[in-house]
Protein backbone atom coordinates (compact mmCIF):
# COMPACT_ATOMS: atom_id res chain seq x y z
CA UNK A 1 11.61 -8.16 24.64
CA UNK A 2 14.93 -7.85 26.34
CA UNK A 3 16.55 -4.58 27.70
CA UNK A 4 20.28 -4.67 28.86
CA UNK A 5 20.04 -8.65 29.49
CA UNK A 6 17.09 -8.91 31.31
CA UNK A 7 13.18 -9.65 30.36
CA UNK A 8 10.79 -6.75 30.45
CA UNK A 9 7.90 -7.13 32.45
CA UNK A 10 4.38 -6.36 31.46
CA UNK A 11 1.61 -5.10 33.01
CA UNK A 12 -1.82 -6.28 33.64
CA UNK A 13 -4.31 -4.40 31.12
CA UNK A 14 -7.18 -4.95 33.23
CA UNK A 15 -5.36 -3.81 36.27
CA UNK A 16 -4.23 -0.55 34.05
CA UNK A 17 -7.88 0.32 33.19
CA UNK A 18 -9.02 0.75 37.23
CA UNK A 19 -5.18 2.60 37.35
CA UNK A 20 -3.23 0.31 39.29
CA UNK A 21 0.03 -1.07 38.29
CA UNK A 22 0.74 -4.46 38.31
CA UNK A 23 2.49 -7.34 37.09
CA UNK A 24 0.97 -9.51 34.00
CA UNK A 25 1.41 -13.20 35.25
CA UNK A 26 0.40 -14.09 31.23
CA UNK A 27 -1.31 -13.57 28.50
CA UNK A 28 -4.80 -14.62 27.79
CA UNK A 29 -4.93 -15.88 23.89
CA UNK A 30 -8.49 -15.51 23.69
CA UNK A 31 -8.87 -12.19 24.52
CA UNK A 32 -5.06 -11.02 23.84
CA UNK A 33 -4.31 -9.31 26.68
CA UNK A 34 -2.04 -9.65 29.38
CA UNK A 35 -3.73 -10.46 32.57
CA UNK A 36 -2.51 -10.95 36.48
CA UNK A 37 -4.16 -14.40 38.43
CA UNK A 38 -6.54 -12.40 39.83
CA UNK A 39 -8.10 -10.52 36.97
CA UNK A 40 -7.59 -13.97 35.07
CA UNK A 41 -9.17 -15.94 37.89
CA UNK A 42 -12.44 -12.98 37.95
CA UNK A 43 -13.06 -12.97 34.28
CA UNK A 44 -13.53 -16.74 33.64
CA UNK A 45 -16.32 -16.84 36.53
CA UNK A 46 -18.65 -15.76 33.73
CA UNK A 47 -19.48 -18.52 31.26
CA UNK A 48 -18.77 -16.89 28.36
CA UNK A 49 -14.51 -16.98 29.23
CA UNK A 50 -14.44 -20.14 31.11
CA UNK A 51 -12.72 -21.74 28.05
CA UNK A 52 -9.85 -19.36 28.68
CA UNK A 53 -6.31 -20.31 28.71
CA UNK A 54 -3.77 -18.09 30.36
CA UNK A 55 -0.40 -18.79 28.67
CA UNK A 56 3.23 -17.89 30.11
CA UNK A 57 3.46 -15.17 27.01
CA UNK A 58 2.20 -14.24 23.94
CA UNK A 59 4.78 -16.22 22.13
CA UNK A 60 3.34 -19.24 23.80
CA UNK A 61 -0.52 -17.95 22.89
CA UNK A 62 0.41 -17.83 19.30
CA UNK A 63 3.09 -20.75 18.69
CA UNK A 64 1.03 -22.79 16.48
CA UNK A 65 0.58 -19.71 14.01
CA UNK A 66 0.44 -15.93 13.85
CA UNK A 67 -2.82 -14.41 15.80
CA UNK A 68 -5.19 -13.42 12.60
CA UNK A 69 -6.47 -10.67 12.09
CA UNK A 70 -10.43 -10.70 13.33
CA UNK A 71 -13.40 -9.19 11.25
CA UNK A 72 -15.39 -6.20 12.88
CA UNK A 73 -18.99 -6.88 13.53
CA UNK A 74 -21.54 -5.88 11.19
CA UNK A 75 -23.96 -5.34 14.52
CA UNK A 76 -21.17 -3.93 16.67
CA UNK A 77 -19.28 -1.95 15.26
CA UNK A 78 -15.35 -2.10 16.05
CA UNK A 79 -16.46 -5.28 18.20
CA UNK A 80 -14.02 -8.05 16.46
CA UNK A 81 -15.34 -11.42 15.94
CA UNK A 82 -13.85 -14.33 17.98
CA UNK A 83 -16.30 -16.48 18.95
CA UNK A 84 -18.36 -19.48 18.01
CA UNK A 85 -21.50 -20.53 19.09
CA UNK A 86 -21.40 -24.69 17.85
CA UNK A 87 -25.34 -25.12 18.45
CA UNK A 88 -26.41 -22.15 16.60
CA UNK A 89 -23.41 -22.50 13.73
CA UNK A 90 -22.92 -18.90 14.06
CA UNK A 91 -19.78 -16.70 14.58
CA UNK A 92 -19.94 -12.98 16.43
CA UNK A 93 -18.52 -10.65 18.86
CA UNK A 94 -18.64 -10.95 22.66
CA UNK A 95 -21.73 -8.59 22.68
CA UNK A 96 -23.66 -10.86 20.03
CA UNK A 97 -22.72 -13.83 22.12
CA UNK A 98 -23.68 -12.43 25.45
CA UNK A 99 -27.05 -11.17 23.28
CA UNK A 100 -28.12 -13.82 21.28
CA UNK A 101 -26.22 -16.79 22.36
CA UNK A 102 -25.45 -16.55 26.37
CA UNK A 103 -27.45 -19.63 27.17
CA UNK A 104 -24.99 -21.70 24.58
CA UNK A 105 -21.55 -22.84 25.13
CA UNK A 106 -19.35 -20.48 23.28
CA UNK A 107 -15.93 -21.02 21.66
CA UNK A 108 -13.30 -19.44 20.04
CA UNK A 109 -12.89 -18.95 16.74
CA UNK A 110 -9.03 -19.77 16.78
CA UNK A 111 -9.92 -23.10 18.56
CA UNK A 112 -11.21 -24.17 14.94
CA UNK A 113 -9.12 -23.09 12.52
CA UNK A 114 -6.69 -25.71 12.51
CA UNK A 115 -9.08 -27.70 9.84
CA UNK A 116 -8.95 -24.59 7.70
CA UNK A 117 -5.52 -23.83 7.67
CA UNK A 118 -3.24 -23.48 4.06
CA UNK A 119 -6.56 -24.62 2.33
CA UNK A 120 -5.07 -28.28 3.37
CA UNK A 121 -7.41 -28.86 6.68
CA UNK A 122 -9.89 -32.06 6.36
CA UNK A 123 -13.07 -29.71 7.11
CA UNK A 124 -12.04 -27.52 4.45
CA UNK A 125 -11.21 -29.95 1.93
CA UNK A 126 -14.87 -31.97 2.63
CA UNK A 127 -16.38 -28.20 2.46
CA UNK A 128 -14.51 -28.14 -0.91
CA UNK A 129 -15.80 -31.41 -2.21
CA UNK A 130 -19.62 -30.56 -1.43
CA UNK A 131 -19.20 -27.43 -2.94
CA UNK A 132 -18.07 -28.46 -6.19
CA UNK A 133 -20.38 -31.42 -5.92
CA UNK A 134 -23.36 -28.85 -5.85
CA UNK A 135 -21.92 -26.44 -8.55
CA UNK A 136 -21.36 -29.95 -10.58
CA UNK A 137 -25.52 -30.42 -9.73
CA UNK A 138 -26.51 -26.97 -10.52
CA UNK A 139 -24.90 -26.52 -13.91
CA UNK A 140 -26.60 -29.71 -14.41
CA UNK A 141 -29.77 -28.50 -13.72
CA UNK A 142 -29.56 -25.47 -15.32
CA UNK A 143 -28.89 -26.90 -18.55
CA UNK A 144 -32.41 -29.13 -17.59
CA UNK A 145 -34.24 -25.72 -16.56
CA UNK A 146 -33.00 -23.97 -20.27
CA UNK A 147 -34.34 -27.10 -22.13
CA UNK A 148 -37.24 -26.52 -20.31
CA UNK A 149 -37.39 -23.16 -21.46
CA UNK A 150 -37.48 -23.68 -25.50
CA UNK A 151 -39.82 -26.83 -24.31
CA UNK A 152 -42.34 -24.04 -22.76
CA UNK A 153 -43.51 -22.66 -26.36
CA UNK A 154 -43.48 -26.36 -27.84
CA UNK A 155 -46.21 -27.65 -24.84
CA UNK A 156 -48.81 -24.30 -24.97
CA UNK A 157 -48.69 -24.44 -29.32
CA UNK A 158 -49.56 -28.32 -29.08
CA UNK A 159 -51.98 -27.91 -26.35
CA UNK A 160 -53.43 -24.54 -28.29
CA UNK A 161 -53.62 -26.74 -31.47
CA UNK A 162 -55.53 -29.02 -29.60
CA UNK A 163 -57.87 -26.70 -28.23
CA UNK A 164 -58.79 -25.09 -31.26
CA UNK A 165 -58.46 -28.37 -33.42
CA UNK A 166 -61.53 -29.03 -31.02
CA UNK A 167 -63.22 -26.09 -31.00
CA UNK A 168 -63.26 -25.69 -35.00
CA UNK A 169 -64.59 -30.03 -34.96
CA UNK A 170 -67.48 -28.34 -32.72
CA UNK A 171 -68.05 -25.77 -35.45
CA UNK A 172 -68.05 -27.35 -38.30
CA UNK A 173 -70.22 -30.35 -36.54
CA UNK A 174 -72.55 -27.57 -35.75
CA UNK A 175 -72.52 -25.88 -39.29
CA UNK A 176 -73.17 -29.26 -40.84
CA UNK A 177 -75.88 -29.47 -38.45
CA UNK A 178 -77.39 -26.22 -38.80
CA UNK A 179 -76.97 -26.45 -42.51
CA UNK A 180 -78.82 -29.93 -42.89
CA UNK A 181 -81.75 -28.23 -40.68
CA UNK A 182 -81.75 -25.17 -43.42
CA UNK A 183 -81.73 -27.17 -46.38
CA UNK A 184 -84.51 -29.29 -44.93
CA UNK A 185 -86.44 -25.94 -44.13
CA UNK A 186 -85.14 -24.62 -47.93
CA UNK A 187 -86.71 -28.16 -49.22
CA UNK A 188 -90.18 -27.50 -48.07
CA UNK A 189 -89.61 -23.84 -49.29
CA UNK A 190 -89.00 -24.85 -52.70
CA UNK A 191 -91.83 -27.72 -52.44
CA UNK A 192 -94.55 -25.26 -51.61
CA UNK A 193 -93.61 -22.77 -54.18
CA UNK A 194 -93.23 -24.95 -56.65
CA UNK A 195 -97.01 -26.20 -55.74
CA UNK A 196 -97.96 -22.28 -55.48
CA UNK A 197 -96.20 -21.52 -58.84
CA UNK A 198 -98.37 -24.46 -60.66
CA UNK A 199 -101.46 -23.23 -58.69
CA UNK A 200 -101.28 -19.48 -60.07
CA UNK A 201 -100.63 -20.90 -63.73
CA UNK A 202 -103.65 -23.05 -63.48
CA UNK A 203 -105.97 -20.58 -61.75
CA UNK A 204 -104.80 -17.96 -64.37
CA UNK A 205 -105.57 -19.36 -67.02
CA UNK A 206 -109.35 -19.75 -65.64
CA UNK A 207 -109.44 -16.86 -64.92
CA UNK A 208 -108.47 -16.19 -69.33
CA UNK A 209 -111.44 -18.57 -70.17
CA UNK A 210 -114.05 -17.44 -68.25
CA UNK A 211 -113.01 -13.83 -69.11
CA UNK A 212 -113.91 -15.26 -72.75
CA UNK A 213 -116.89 -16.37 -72.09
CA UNK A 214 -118.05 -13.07 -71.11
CA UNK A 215 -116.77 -11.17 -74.02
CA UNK A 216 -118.57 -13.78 -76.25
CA UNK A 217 -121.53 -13.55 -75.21
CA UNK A 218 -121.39 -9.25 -74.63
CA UNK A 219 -120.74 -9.92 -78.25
CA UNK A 220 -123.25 -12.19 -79.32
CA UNK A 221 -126.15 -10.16 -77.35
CA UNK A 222 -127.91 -9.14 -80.37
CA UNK A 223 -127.68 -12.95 -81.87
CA UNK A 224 -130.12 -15.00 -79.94
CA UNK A 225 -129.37 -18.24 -82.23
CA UNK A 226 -125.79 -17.69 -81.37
CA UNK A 227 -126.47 -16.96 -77.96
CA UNK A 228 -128.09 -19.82 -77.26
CA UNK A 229 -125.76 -22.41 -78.70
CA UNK A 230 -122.78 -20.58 -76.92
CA UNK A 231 -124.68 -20.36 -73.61
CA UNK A 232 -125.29 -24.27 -73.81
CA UNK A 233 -121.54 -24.99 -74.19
CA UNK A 234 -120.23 -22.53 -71.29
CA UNK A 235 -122.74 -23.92 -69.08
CA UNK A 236 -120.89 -27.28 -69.68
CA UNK A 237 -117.77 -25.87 -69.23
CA UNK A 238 -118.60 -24.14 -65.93
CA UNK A 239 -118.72 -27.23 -64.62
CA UNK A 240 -115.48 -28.26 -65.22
CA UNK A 241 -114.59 -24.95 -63.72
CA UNK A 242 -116.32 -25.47 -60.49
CA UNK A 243 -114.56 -28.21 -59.82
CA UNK A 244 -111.20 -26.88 -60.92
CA UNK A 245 -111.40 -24.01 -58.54
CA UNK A 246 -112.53 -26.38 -55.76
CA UNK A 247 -109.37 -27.78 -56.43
CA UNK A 248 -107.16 -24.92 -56.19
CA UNK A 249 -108.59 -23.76 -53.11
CA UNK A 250 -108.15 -26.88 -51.31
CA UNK A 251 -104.47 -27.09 -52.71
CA UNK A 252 -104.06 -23.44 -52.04
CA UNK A 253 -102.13 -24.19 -48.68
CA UNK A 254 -98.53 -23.68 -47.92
CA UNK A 255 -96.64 -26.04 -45.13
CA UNK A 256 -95.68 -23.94 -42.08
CA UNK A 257 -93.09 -24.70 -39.87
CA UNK A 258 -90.34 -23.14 -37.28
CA UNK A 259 -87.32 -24.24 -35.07
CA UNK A 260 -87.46 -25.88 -31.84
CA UNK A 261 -84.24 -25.90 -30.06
CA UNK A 262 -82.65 -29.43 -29.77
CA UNK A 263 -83.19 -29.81 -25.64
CA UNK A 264 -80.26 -31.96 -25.48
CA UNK A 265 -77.92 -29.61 -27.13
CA UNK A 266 -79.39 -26.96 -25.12
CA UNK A 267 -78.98 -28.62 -21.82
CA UNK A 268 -75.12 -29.44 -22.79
CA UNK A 269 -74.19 -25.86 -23.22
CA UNK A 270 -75.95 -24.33 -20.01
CA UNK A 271 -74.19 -27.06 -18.13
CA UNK A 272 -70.84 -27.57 -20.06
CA UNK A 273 -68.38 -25.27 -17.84
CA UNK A 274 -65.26 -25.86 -19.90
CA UNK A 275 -64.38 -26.97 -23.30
CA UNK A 276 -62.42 -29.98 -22.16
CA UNK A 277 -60.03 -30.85 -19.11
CA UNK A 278 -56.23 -29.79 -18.73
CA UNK A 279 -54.40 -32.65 -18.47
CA UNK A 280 -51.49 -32.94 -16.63
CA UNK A 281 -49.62 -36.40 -16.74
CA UNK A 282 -48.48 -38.26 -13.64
CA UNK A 283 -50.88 -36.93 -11.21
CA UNK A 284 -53.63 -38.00 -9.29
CA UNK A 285 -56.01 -38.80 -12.41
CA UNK A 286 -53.47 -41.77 -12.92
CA UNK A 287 -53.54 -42.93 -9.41
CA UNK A 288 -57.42 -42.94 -9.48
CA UNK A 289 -57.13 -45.05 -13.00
CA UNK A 290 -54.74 -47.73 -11.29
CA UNK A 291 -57.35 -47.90 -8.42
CA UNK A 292 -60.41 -47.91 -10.77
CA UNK A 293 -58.87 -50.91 -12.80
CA UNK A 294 -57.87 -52.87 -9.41
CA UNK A 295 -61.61 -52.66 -8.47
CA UNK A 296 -62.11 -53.92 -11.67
CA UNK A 297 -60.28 -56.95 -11.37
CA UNK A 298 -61.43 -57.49 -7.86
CA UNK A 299 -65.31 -57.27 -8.29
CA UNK A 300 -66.84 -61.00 -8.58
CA UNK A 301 -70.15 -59.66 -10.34
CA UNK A 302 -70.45 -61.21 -13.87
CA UNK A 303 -69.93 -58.75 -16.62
CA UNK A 304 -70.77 -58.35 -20.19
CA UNK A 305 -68.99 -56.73 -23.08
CA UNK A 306 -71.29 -53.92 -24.28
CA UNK A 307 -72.06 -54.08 -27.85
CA UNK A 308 -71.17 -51.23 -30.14
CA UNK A 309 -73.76 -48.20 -29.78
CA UNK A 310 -76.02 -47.76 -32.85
CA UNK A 311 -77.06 -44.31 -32.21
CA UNK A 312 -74.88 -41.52 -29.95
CA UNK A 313 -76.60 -39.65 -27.19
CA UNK A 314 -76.18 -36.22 -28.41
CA UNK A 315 -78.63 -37.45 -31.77
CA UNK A 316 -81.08 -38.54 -29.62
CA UNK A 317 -84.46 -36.83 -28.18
CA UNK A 318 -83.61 -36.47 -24.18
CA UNK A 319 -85.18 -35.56 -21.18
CA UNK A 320 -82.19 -34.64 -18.38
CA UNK A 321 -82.27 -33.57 -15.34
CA UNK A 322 -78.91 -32.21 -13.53
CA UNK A 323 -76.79 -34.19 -15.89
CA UNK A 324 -73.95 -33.56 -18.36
CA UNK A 325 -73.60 -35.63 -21.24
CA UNK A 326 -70.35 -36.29 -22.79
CA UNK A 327 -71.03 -38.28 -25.82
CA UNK A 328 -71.50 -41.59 -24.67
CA UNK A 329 -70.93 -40.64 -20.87
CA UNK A 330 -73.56 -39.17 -18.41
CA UNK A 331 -72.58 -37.58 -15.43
CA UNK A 332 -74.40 -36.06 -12.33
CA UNK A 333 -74.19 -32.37 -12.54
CA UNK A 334 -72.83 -30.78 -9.11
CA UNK A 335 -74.22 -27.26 -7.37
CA UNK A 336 -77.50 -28.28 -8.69
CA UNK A 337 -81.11 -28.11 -6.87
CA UNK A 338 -82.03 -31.22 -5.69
CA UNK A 339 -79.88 -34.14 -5.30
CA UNK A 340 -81.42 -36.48 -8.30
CA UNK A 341 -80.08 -36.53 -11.51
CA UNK A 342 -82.53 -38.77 -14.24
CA UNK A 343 -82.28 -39.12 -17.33
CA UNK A 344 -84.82 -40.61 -20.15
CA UNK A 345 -84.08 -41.21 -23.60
CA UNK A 346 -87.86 -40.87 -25.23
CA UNK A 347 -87.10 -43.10 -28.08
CA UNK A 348 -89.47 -46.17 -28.72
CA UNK A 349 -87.58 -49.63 -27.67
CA UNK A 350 -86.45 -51.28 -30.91
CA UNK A 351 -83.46 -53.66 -28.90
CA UNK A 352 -83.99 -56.60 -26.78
CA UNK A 353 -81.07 -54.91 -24.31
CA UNK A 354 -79.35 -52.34 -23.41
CA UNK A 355 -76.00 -51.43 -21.02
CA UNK A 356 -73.77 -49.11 -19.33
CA UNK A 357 -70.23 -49.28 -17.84
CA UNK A 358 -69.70 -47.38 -14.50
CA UNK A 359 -66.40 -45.39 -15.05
CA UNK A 360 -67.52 -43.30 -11.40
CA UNK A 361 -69.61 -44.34 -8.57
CA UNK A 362 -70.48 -40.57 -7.35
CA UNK A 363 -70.05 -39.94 -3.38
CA UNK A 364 -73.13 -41.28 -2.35
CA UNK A 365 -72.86 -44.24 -5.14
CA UNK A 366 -76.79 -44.49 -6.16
CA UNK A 367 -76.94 -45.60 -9.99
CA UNK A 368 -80.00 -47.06 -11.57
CA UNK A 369 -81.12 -48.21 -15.27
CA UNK A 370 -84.03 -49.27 -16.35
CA UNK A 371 -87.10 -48.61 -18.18
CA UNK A 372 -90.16 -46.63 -17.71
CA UNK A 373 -93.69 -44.97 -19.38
CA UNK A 374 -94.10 -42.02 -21.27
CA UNK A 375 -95.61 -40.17 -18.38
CA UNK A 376 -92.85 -41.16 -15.36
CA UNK A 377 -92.02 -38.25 -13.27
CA UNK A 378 -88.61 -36.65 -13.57
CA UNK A 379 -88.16 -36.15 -9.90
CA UNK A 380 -88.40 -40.47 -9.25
CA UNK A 381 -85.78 -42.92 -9.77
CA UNK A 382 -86.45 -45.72 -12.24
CA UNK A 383 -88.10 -48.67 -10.68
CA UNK A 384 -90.00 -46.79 -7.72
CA UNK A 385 -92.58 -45.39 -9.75
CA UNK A 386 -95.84 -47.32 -11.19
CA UNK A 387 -94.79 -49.37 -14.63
CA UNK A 388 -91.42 -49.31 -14.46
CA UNK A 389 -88.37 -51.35 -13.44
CA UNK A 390 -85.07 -50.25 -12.63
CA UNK A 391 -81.99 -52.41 -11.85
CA UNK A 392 -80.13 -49.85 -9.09
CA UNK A 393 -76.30 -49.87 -8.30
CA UNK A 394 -76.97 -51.79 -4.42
CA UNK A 395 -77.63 -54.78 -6.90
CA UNK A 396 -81.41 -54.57 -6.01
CA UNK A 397 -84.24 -55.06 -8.84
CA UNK A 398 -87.32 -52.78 -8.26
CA UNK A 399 -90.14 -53.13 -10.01
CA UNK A 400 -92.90 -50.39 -9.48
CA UNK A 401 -92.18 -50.73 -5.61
CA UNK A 402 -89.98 -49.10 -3.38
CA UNK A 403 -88.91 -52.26 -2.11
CA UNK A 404 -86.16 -54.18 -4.10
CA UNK A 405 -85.47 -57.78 -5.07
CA UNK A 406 -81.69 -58.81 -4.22
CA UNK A 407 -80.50 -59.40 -8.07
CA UNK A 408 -76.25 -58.84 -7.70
CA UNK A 409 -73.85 -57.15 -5.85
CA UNK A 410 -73.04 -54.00 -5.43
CA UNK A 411 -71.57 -52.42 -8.83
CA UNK A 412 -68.07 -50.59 -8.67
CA UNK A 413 -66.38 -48.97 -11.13
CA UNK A 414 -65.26 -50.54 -13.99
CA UNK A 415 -68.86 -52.86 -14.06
CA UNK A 416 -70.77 -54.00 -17.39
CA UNK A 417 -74.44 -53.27 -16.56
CA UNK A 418 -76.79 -54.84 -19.52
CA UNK A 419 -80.42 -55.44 -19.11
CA UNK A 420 -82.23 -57.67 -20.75
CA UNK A 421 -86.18 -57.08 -22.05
């Protein structure tokens, strides 16, 4: 400003707080205020000004541009916002700076602007590209995330369907079951009373002949001729009778019989904790299938193709202890008392062999098959006990000894056990 030709001189805010009048030598952009050298020279001793440039005027301070207008602080209020904290990425007042950020080298926020200014500044414009690069992503993946939804419905009906397709194949399996077992109970029932039907008929009508042989002779009393011819017959006939009740009685028997669980089936559904197994694709169950078939491929112990099964577990008379039996698999039942699980199908040996495949080794890996008597304890593994052999997963044979014969190697999943009688 100019007054009658000459510049007007300002004064030295600092200086004007304490009351003293003096001379501004310039004008401190940073914290817009006019400033002598020596209030200039105090203030940036403290880190948070030592950035500070004292220009000739406030022309100078703002040539590149117009001084903006600064934001109040949110934490301070009527604080304005002019600085920058670079390691934090944070703007604030001087009182959130000398707070939060006075072990950091602090900026101003005009001494970054130039990259922002007239939406034309190379920061801005690579701000501006990621920005629509990740709205270009998100409406992307939103259209993904609705598909998703209407897929929700589709996955829990098929896997719903599934569930109860299975559920209503274990009814009706049981229901033609149970309804064999009745008709076989309603065949003896209609056997016997057939017999007892036949029985009554025949013992009734003894029962009408010898009632006629009393009423003849009651009637013939007075006729001794008569008497005596009749009595001579009837005591032939009696014979006959004699016998014929002898007969009856002896056929006068009805066959009784009652239901004994199936201790198989009975087993299965104290063990069986679930219905079946939620499968969820491209997780670890594939992982452990890749491994199981490299083992496969990598075990040198011979193998043989198992021939198709003749008869499925489930129709079989079993003795199990802490196993589950899946159809055709058998697995060791955890959280159970003791730590073996054997298992003896009590069905006379018809076949000249018999096999298994290993689809899990178990954490402690102990397997065995074999054969063994009636009477073989449940709490001994095949092979150990008197009579019996067992072929046992550390490729040992052991036959009635607790001492094994080396037979193979070790079997891994994957293996074709068979053993040969």
């Amino acid at each position: 400003m100019e007054v009658s030709g000459k510049k007007l001189r300002k004064y030295c805010k600092p200086c004007e707080q304490r009351k003293v009048s003096k001379y501004s030598d310039g004008f401190c952009s940073q914290c817009e205020e006019e400033m002598c050298q020596r209030c200039f020279d105090t203030h940036k001793q403290w880190k948070l000004f030592r950035e500070h440039r004292l220009a000739a005027s406030v022309a100078t301070a703002s040539s590149k541009g117009k001084t903006p207008t600064f934001d109040n602080c949110t934490k301070h209020l009527n604080e304005p916002i002019k600085f920058f904290c670079p390691e934090h990425g944070q703007v604030g007042c001087g009182d959130c700076m000398v707070i939060s950020h006075k072990t950091c080298k602090v900026e101003y926020v005009l001494e970054h602007i130039d990259g922002y200014k007239d939406g034309k500044g190379k920061q801005f414009k690579m701000l501006k590209k990621d920005i629509e690069t990740y709205e270009n992503e998100a409406k992307s993946l939103l259209g993904s995330i609705r598909r998703n939804k209407n897929h929700v419905e589709d996955v829990n009906k098929k896997f719903a369907l599934d569930v109860k397709l299975f559920r209503d194949e274990i009814i009706s399996q049981i229901t033609k079951l149970a309804d064999a077992m009745l008709k076989y109970g309603d065949d003896i029932m209609a056997a016997d009373m057939k017999k007892i039907e036949n029985l009554e008929k025949e013992n009734k009508s003894l029962v009408d002949e010898t009632t006629g042989m009393r009423d003849t002779l009651q009637s013939e009393a007075d006729q001794p001729y008569k008497l005596f011819i009749s009595s001579l017959s009837y005591k032939q006939n009696l014979h006959l009778v004699r016998d014929q009740l002898e007969r009856i009685k002896a056929n006068n028997t009805i066959e009784k019989y009652d239901f004994t669980r199936d201790c198989n089936l009975e087993q299965l559904m104290k063990t069986c904790k679930q219905l079946g197994v939620l499968h969820k694709p491209n997780e670890s169950g594939a992982a452990l299938r890749e491994e199981s078939v490299k083992a496969n491929k990598a075990t040198p112990v011979a193998k043989v193709l198992c021939s198709p099964k003749d008869q499925p577990l489930l129709d079989r008379q079993l003795v199990c202890k802490n196993l589950i039996i899946d159809g055709d698999l058998i697995s060791y039942a955890e959280k159970t008392k003791g730590d073996l699980g054997l298992f003896i199908d009590k069905k006379t040996v018809l076949w000249d062999s018999f096999e298994i495949e290993v689809m899990s080794i178990g954490r402690n890996g102990g397997i065995a098959i074999g054969v063994v008597p009636d009477n073989y304890p449940n709490n001994l593994l095949l092979g150990l006990g008197n009579y019996s052999c067992g072929y046992h997963s550390d490729g040992k044979v052991f036959k009635g000894s607790k001492s094994g014969d080396k037979c193979g190697n070790k079997w891994k999943v994957g293996d074709q056990i068979r053993v040969k009688m």
